[in-house]
Protein backbone atom coordinates (compact mmCIF):
# COMPACT_ATOMS: atom_id res chain seq x y z
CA UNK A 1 -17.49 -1.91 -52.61
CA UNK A 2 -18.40 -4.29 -49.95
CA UNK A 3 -15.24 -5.50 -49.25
CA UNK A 4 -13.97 -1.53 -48.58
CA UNK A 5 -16.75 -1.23 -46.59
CA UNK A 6 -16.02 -4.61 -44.58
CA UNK A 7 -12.30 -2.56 -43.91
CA UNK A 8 -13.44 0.53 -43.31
CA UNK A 9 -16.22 -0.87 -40.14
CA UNK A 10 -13.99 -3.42 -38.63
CA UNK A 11 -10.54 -3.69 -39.87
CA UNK A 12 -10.14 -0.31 -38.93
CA UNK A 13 -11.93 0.17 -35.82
CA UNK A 14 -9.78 -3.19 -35.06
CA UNK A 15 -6.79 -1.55 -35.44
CA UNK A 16 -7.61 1.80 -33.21
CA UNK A 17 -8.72 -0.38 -30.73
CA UNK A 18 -5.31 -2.22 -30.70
CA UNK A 19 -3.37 1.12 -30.29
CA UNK A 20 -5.58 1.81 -27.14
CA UNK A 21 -4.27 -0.86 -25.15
CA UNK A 22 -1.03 -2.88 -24.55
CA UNK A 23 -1.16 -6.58 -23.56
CA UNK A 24 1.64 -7.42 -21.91
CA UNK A 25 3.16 -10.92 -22.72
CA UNK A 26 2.63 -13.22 -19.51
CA UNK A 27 3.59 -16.37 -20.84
CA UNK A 28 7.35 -15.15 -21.35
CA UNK A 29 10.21 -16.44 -19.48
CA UNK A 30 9.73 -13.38 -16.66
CA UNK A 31 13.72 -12.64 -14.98
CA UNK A 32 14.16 -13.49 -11.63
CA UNK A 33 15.29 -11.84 -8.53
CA UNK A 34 15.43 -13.26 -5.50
CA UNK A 35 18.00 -12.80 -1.94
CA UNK A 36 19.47 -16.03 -2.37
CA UNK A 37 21.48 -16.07 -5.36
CA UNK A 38 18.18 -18.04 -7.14
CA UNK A 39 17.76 -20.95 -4.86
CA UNK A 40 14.97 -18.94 -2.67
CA UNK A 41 12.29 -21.57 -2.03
CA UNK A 42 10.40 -19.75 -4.51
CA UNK A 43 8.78 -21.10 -7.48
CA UNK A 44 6.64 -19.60 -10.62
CA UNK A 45 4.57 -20.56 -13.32
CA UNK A 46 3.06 -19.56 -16.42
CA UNK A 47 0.13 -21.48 -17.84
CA UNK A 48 -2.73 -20.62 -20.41
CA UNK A 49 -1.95 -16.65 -20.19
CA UNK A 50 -1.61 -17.17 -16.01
CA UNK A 51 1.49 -16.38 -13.65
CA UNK A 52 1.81 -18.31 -10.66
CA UNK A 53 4.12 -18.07 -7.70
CA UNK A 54 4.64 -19.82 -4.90
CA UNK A 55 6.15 -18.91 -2.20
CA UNK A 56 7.35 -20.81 0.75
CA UNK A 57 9.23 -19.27 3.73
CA UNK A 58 11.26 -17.01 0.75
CA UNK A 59 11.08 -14.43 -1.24
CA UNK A 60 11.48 -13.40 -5.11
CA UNK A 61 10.23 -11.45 -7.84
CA UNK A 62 9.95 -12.03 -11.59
CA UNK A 63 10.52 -9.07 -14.08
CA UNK A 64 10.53 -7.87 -17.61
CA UNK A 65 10.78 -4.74 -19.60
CA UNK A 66 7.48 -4.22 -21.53
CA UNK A 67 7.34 -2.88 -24.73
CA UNK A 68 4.62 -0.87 -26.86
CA UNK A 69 3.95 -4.18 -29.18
CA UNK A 70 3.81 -6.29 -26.08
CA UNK A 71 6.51 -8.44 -25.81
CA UNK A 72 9.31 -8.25 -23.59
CA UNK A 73 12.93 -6.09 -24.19
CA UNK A 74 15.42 -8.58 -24.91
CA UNK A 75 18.01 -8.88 -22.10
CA UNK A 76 21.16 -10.55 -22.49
CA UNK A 77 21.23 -13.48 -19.44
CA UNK A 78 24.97 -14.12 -19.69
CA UNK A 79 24.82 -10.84 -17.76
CA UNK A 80 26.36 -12.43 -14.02
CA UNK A 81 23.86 -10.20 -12.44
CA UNK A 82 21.25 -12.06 -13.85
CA UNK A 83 22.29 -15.32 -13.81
CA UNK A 84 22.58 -15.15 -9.72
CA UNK A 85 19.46 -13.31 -9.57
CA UNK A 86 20.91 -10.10 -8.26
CA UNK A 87 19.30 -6.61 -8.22
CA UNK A 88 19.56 -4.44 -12.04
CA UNK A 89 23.32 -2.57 -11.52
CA UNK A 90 23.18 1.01 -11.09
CA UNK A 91 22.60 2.80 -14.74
CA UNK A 92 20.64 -0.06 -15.58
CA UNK A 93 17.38 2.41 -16.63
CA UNK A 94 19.52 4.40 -18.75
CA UNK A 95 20.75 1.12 -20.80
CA UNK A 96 17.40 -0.04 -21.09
CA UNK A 97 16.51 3.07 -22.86
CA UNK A 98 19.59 3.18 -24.85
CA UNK A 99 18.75 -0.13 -26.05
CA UNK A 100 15.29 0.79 -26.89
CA UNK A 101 16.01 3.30 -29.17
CA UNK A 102 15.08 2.87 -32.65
CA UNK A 103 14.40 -1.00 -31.89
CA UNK A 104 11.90 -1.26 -29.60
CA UNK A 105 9.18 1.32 -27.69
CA UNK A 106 9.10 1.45 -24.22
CA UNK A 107 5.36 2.12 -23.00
CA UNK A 108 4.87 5.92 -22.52
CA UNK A 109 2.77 6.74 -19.17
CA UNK A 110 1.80 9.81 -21.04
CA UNK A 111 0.27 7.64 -23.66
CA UNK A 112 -0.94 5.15 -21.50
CA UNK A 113 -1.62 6.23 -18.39
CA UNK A 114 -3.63 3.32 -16.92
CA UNK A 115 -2.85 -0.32 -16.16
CA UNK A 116 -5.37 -3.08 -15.42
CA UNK A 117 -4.42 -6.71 -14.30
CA UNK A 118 -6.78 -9.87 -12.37
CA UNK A 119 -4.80 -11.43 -9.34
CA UNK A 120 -5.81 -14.05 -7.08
CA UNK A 121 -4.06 -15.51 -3.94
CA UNK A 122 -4.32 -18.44 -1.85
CA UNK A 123 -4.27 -16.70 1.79
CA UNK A 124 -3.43 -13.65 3.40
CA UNK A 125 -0.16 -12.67 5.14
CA UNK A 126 -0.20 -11.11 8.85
CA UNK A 127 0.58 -7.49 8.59
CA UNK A 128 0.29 -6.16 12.02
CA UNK A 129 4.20 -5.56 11.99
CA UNK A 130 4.55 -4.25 7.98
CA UNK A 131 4.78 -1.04 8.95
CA UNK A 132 5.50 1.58 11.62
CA UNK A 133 2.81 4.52 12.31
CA UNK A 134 4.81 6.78 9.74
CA UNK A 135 3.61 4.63 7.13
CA UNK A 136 7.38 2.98 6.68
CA UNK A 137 7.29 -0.39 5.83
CA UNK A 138 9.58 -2.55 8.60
CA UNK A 139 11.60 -5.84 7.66
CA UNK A 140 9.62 -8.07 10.35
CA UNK A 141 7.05 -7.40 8.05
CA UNK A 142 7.90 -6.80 4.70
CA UNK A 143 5.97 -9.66 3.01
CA UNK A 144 2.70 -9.45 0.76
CA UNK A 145 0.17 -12.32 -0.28
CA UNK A 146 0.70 -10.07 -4.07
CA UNK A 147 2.68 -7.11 -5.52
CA UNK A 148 2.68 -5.73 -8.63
CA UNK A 149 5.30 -3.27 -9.17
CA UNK A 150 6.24 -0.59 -11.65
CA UNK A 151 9.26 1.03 -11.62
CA UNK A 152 9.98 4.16 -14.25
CA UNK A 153 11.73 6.90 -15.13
CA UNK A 154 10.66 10.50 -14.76
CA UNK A 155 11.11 13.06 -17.68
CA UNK A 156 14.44 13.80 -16.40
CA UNK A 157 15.43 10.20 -16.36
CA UNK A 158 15.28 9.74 -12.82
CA UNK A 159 14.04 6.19 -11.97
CA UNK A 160 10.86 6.53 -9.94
CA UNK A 161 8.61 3.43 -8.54
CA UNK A 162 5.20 2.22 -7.41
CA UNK A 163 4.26 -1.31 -6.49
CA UNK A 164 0.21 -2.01 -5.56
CA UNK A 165 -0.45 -4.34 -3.00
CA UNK A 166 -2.54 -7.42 -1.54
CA UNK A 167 -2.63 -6.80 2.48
CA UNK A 168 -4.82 -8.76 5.03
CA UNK A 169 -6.33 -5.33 7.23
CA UNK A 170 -4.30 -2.59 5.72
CA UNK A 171 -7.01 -0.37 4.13
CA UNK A 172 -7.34 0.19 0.40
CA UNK A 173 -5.37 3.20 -0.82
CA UNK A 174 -3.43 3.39 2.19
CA UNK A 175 0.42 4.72 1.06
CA UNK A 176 3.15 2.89 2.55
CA UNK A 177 7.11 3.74 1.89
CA UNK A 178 10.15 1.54 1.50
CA UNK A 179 14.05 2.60 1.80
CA UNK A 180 16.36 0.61 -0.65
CA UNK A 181 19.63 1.37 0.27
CA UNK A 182 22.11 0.53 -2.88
CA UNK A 183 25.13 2.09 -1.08
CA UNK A 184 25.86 2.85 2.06
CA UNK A 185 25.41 6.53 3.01
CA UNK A 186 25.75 7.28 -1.08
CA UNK A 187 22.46 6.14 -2.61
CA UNK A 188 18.92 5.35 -1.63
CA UNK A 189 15.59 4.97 -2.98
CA UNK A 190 12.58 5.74 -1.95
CA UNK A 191 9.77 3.45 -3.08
CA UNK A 192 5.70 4.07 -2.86
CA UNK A 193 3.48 1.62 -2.38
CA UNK A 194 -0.23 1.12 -2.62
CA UNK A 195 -2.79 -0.69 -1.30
CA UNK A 196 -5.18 -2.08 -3.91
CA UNK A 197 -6.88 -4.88 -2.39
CA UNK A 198 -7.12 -5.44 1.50
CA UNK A 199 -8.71 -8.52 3.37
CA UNK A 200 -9.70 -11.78 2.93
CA UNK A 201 -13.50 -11.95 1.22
CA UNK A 202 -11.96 -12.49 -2.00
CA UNK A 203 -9.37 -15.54 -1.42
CA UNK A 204 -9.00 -18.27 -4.20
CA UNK A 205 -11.36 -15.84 -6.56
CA UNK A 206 -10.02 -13.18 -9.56
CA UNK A 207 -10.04 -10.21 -8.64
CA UNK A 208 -9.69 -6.79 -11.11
CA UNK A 209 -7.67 -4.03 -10.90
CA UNK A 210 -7.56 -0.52 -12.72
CA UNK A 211 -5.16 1.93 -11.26
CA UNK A 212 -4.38 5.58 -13.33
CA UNK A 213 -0.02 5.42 -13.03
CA UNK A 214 -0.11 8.71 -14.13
CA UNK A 215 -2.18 9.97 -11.24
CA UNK A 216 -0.56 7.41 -8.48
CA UNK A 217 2.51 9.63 -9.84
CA UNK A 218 1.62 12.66 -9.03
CA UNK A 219 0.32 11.64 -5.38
CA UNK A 220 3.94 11.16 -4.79
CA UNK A 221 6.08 13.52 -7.47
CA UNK A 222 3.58 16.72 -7.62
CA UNK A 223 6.43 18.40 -9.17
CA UNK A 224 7.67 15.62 -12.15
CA UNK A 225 6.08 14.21 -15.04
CA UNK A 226 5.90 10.46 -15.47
CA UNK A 227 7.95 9.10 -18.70
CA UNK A 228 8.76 5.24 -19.91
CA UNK A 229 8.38 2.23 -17.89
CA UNK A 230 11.71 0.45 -17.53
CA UNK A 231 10.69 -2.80 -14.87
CA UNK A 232 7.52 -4.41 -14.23
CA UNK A 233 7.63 -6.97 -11.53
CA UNK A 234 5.22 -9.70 -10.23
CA UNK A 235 6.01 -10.70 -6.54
CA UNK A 236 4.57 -13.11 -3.56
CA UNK A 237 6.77 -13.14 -0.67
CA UNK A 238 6.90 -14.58 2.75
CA UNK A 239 10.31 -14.91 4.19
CA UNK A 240 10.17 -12.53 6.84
CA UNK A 241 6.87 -13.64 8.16
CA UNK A 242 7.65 -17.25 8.06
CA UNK A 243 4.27 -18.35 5.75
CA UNK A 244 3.59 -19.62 2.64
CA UNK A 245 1.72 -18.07 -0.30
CA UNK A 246 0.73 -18.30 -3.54
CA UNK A 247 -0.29 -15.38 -5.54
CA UNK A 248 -1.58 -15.74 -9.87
CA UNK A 249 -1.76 -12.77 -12.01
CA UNK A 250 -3.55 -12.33 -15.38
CA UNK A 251 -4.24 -10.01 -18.17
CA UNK A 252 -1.86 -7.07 -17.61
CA UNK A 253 -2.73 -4.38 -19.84
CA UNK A 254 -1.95 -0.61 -20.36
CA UNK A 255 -4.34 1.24 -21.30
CA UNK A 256 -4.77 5.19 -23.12
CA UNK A 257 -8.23 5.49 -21.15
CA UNK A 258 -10.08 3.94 -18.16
């Protein structure tokens, strides 16, 4: 009787809990894109649950595909794409969740709508020329101290993104956009990004973050509905700024409430 009692008060509960959040693996081997076929002067590591880039003069960003137990989708990296640290090939969203199926869960924004994380950086990057008065983010300044990015499909499979942001005097919550063009005249994206931490009071400290996706969503889609997360992405860039930073990130977790 005790021992039923001893499963039914914290195995349990236990076990709830763990379907409540996601942990998302940071020690992996995170993917790496970067504009120099991988020898950007960029360079990352993960240590005791922490990922840290530095970045010096460059630019790159480190990616996996989360899944609902934690770990990351397995790629194939004999993929050429990947091995020069190119962009994912148009279609890619739709493999991923071909290759999910039956295998592996992707993480649902319906059933986890919220995602937490702790970043730190070393220094701020000037962003007087990041973007234009429309909000549009400008290559002279297209570099932040930390981005965390999220990039998803919609319940149409459409692939949709948001990336939060570390910015020097850019308010919190301001919205800023960014054009991708894949081809020429054919195909663009349009990218949303978000300010969740502005200034310099908190430099060389932790800092936590709780953003609602499935609200951030809606700010910028009123008319969609949020589905699986294909990409996350960690990022500290500098290149077209000409600085150096280095930017950690820790516990990345989705969560079912706040």
């Amino acid at each position: 009787m005790i021992r039923i009692l001893f499963l039914v008060f914290f195995v349990i509960p236990s076990i709830i809990q763990a379907q409540d959040k996601i942990s998302v693996d940071m020690s992996t081997d995170w993917l790496r894109r970067d504009w120099g076929k991988c020898r950007e002067d960029v360079t990352a590591e993960h240590k005791n649950g922490t990922f840290t880039i530095q970045s010096d003069h460059a630019a790159a960003l480190f990616w996996q595909v989360p899944t609902q137990d934690g770990s990351p989708l397995p790629i194939d990296r004999n993929q050429n794409w990947i091995k020069n640290c190119e962009r994912p090939p148009i279609g890619f969203e739709k493999d991923i969740r071909k290759q999910a199926q039956g295998k592996h869960d992707l993480i649902s924004i319906a059933k986890f709508p919220y995602v937490s994380w702790r970043w730190q950086i070393s220094n701020t990057i000037d962003d007087s020329k990041t973007a234009n008065k429309k909000g549009e983010i400008q290559p002279a300044g297209d570099d932040f101290a930390a981005k965390l990015g999220i990039s998803l499909l919609n319940t149409k499979g459409e692939l949709r993104e948001i990336a939060y942001l570390w910015t020097r005097t850019i308010p919190e919550e301001t919205t800023l956009t960014q054009t991708t063009t894949v081809i020429p005249w054919i195909l663009k994206y349009k990218w949303y990004r978000i300010v969740a931490e502005s200034g310099e009071q908190n430099l060389n400290k932790w800092v936590n973050e709780t953003r609602n996706i499935a609200k951030d969503f809606k700010r910028f889609y009123p008319k969609e509905e949020p589905a699986e997360i294909v990409r996350v992405y960690l990022m500290s860039d500098s290149d077209n700024t000409q600085s150096k930073v280095t930017g950690a990130f820790q516990n990345l977790n989705f969560h079912k409430k706040p």
